[in-house]
C-alpha atoms as a PDB file:
ATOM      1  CA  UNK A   1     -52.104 -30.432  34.106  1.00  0.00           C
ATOM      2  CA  UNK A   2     -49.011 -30.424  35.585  1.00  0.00           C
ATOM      3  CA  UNK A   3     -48.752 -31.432  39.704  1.00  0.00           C
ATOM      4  CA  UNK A   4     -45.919 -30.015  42.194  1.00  0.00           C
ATOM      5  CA  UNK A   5     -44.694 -33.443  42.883  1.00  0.00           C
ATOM      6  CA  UNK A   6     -43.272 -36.214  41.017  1.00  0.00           C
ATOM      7  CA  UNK A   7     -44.838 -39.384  41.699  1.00  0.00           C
ATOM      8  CA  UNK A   8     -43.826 -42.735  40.765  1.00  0.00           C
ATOM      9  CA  UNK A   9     -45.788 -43.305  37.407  1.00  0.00           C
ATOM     10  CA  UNK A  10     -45.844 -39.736  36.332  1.00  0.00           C
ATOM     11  CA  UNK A  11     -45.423 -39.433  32.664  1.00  0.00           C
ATOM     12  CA  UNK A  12     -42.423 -37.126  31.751  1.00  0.00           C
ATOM     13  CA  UNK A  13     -41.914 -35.996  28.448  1.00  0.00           C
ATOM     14  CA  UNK A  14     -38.653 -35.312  25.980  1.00  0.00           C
ATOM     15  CA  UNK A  15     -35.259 -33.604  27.125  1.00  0.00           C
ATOM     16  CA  UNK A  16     -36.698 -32.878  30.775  1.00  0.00           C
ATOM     17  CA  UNK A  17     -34.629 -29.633  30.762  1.00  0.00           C
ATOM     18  CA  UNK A  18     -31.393 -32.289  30.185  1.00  0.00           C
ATOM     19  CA  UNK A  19     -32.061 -33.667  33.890  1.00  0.00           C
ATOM     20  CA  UNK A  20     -31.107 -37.000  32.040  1.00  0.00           C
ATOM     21  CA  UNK A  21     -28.494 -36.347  30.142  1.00  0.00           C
ATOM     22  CA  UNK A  22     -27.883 -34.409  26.615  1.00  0.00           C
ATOM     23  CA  UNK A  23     -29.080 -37.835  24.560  1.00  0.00           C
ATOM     24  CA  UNK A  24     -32.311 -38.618  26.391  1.00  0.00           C
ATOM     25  CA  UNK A  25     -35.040 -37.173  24.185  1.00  0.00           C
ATOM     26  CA  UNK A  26     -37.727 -40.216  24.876  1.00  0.00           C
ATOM     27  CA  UNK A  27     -40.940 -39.664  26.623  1.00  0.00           C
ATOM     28  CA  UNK A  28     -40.717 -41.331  30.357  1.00  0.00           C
ATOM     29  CA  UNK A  29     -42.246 -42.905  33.024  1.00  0.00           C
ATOM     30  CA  UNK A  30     -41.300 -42.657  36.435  1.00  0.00           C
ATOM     31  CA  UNK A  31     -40.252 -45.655  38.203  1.00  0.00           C
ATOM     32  CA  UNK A  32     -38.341 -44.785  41.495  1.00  0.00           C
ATOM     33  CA  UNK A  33     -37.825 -41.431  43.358  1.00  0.00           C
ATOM     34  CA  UNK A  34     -35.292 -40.739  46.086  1.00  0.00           C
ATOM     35  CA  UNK A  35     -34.693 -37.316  47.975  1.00  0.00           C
ATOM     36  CA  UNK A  36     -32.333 -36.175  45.243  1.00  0.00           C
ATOM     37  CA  UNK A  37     -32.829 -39.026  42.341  1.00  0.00           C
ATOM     38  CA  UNK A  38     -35.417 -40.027  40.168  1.00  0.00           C
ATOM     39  CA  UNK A  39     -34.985 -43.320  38.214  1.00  0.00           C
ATOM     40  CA  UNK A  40     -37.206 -43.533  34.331  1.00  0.00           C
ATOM     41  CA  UNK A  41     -37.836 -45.798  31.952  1.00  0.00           C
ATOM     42  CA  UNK A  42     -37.992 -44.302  28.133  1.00  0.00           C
ATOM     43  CA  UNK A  43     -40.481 -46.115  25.361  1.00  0.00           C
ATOM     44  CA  UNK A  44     -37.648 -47.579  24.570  1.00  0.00           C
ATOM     45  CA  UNK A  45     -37.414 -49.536  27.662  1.00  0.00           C
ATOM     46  CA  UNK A  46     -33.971 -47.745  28.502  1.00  0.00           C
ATOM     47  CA  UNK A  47     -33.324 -47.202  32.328  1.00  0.00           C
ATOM     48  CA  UNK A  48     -32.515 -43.135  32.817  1.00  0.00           C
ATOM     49  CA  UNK A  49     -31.162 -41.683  36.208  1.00  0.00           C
ATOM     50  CA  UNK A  50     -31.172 -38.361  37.280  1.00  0.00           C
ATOM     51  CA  UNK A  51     -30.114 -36.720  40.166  1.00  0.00           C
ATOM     52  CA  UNK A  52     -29.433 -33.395  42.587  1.00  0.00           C
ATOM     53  CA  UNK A  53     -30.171 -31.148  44.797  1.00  0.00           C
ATOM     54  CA  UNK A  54     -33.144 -29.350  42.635  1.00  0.00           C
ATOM     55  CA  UNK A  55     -33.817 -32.707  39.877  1.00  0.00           C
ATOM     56  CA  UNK A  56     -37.251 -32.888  41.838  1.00  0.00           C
ATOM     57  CA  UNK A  57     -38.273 -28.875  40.363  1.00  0.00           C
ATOM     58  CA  UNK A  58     -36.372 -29.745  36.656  1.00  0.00           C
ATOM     59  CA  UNK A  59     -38.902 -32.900  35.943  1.00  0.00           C
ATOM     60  CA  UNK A  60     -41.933 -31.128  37.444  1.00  0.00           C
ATOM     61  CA  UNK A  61     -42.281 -28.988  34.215  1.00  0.00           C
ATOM     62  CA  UNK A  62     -41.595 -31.785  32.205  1.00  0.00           C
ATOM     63  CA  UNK A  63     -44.811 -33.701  33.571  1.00  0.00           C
ATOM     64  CA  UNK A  64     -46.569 -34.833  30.139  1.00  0.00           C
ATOM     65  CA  UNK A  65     -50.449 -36.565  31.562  1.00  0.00           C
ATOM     66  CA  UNK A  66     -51.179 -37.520  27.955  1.00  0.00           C
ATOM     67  CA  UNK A  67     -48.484 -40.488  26.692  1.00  0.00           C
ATOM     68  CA  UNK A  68     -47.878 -44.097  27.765  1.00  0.00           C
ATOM     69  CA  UNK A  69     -50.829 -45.797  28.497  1.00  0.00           C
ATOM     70  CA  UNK A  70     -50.968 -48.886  30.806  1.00  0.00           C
ATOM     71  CA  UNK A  71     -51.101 -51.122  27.952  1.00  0.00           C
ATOM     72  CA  UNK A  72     -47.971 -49.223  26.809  1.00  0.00           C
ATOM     73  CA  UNK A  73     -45.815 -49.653  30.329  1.00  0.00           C
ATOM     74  CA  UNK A  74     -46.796 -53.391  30.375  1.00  0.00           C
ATOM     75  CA  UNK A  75     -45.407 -53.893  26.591  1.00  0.00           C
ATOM     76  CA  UNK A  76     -42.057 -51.518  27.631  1.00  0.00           C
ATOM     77  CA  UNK A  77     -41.993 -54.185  30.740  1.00  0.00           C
ATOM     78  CA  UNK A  78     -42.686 -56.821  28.517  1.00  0.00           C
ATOM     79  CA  UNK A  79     -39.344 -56.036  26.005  1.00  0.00           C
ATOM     80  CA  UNK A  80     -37.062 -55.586  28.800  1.00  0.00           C
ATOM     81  CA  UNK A  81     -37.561 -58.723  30.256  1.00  0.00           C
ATOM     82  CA  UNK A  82     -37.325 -60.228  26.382  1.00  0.00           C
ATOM     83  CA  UNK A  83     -34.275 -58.393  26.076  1.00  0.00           C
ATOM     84  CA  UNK A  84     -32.602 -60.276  29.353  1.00  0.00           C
ATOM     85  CA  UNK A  85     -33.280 -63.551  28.031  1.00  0.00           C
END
Protein backbone atom coordinates (compact mmCIF):
# COMPACT_ATOMS: atom_id res chain seq x y z
CA UNK A 1 0.00 0.00 0.00
CA UNK A 2 1.45 2.97 -0.91
CA UNK A 3 1.25 6.22 1.81
CA UNK A 4 1.21 10.09 0.70
CA UNK A 5 4.34 10.75 2.56
CA UNK A 6 7.79 9.60 2.52
CA UNK A 7 9.05 8.68 5.76
CA UNK A 8 12.44 7.94 6.82
CA UNK A 9 12.60 4.03 6.44
CA UNK A 10 10.16 3.77 3.63
CA UNK A 11 11.18 1.14 1.22
CA UNK A 12 11.48 2.56 -2.39
CA UNK A 13 11.82 0.42 -5.18
CA UNK A 14 13.93 0.47 -8.75
CA UNK A 15 14.36 3.64 -11.09
CA UNK A 16 11.97 5.84 -8.78
CA UNK A 17 10.76 7.60 -11.98
CA UNK A 18 14.86 8.55 -12.40
CA UNK A 19 14.50 10.87 -9.15
CA UNK A 20 18.08 9.37 -8.57
CA UNK A 21 19.67 9.48 -11.46
CA UNK A 22 19.52 7.37 -14.94
CA UNK A 23 21.94 4.44 -13.22
CA UNK A 24 20.11 3.89 -9.95
CA UNK A 25 17.98 0.80 -10.55
CA UNK A 26 18.48 -0.74 -6.76
CA UNK A 27 15.67 -1.11 -4.39
CA UNK A 28 16.05 1.70 -1.43
CA UNK A 29 15.60 2.66 1.86
CA UNK A 30 15.06 5.97 3.02
CA UNK A 31 17.47 7.46 5.30
CA UNK A 32 17.07 11.34 5.48
CA UNK A 33 14.35 13.71 4.08
CA UNK A 34 14.61 17.47 3.72
CA UNK A 35 11.88 19.92 2.24
CA UNK A 36 13.17 19.31 -1.27
CA UNK A 37 15.80 16.21 -0.76
CA UNK A 38 15.59 12.81 0.13
CA UNK A 39 18.86 10.93 0.92
CA UNK A 40 18.74 6.51 0.17
CA UNK A 41 20.71 3.86 0.67
CA UNK A 42 20.52 0.99 -2.26
CA UNK A 43 21.14 -2.98 -1.24
CA UNK A 44 24.16 -2.23 -2.31
CA UNK A 45 24.94 0.03 0.47
CA UNK A 46 25.43 3.01 -2.11
CA UNK A 47 24.37 6.52 -0.74
CA UNK A 48 21.66 8.09 -3.49
CA UNK A 49 20.46 11.83 -3.32
CA UNK A 50 17.66 13.26 -4.84
CA UNK A 51 16.28 16.46 -4.90
CA UNK A 52 13.52 19.36 -6.07
CA UNK A 53 10.79 21.09 -5.88
CA UNK A 54 8.24 17.96 -6.55
CA UNK A 55 11.11 14.79 -5.55
CA UNK A 56 8.66 14.33 -2.47
CA UNK A 57 5.42 13.27 -5.24
CA UNK A 58 8.22 11.26 -7.75
CA UNK A 59 9.27 8.68 -4.74
CA UNK A 60 5.72 8.43 -3.38
CA UNK A 61 4.76 6.03 -6.29
CA UNK A 62 7.83 4.34 -5.99
CA UNK A 63 6.98 3.22 -2.25
CA UNK A 64 7.70 -0.72 -2.42
CA UNK A 65 6.30 -2.14 1.59
CA UNK A 66 7.56 -5.60 0.64
CA UNK A 67 11.75 -5.57 0.35
CA UNK A 68 14.55 -5.00 2.88
CA UNK A 69 13.86 -6.42 5.98
CA UNK A 70 15.49 -5.21 9.26
CA UNK A 71 17.86 -7.95 9.21
CA UNK A 72 18.61 -6.71 5.65
CA UNK A 73 19.28 -2.74 6.64
CA UNK A 74 21.50 -3.92 9.57
CA UNK A 75 23.73 -6.22 7.07
CA UNK A 76 23.66 -3.03 4.28
CA UNK A 77 24.88 -0.99 7.62
CA UNK A 78 27.05 -3.62 8.47
CA UNK A 79 29.13 -3.55 4.76
CA UNK A 80 29.41 0.08 4.73
CA UNK A 81 31.08 0.40 7.78
CA UNK A 82 33.40 -2.81 6.50
CA UNK A 83 33.93 -0.97 3.49
CA UNK A 84 35.47 2.28 5.53
CA UNK A 85 37.89 0.26 7.26
Amino acid sequence: MNDTKLYIGTALRGFCCGAFGRDAYEKKRVEALGVDWVVARDELGEIHFASGKNVHQRLIGSQHPDFLSEEDIEDMRDNEVHRHS
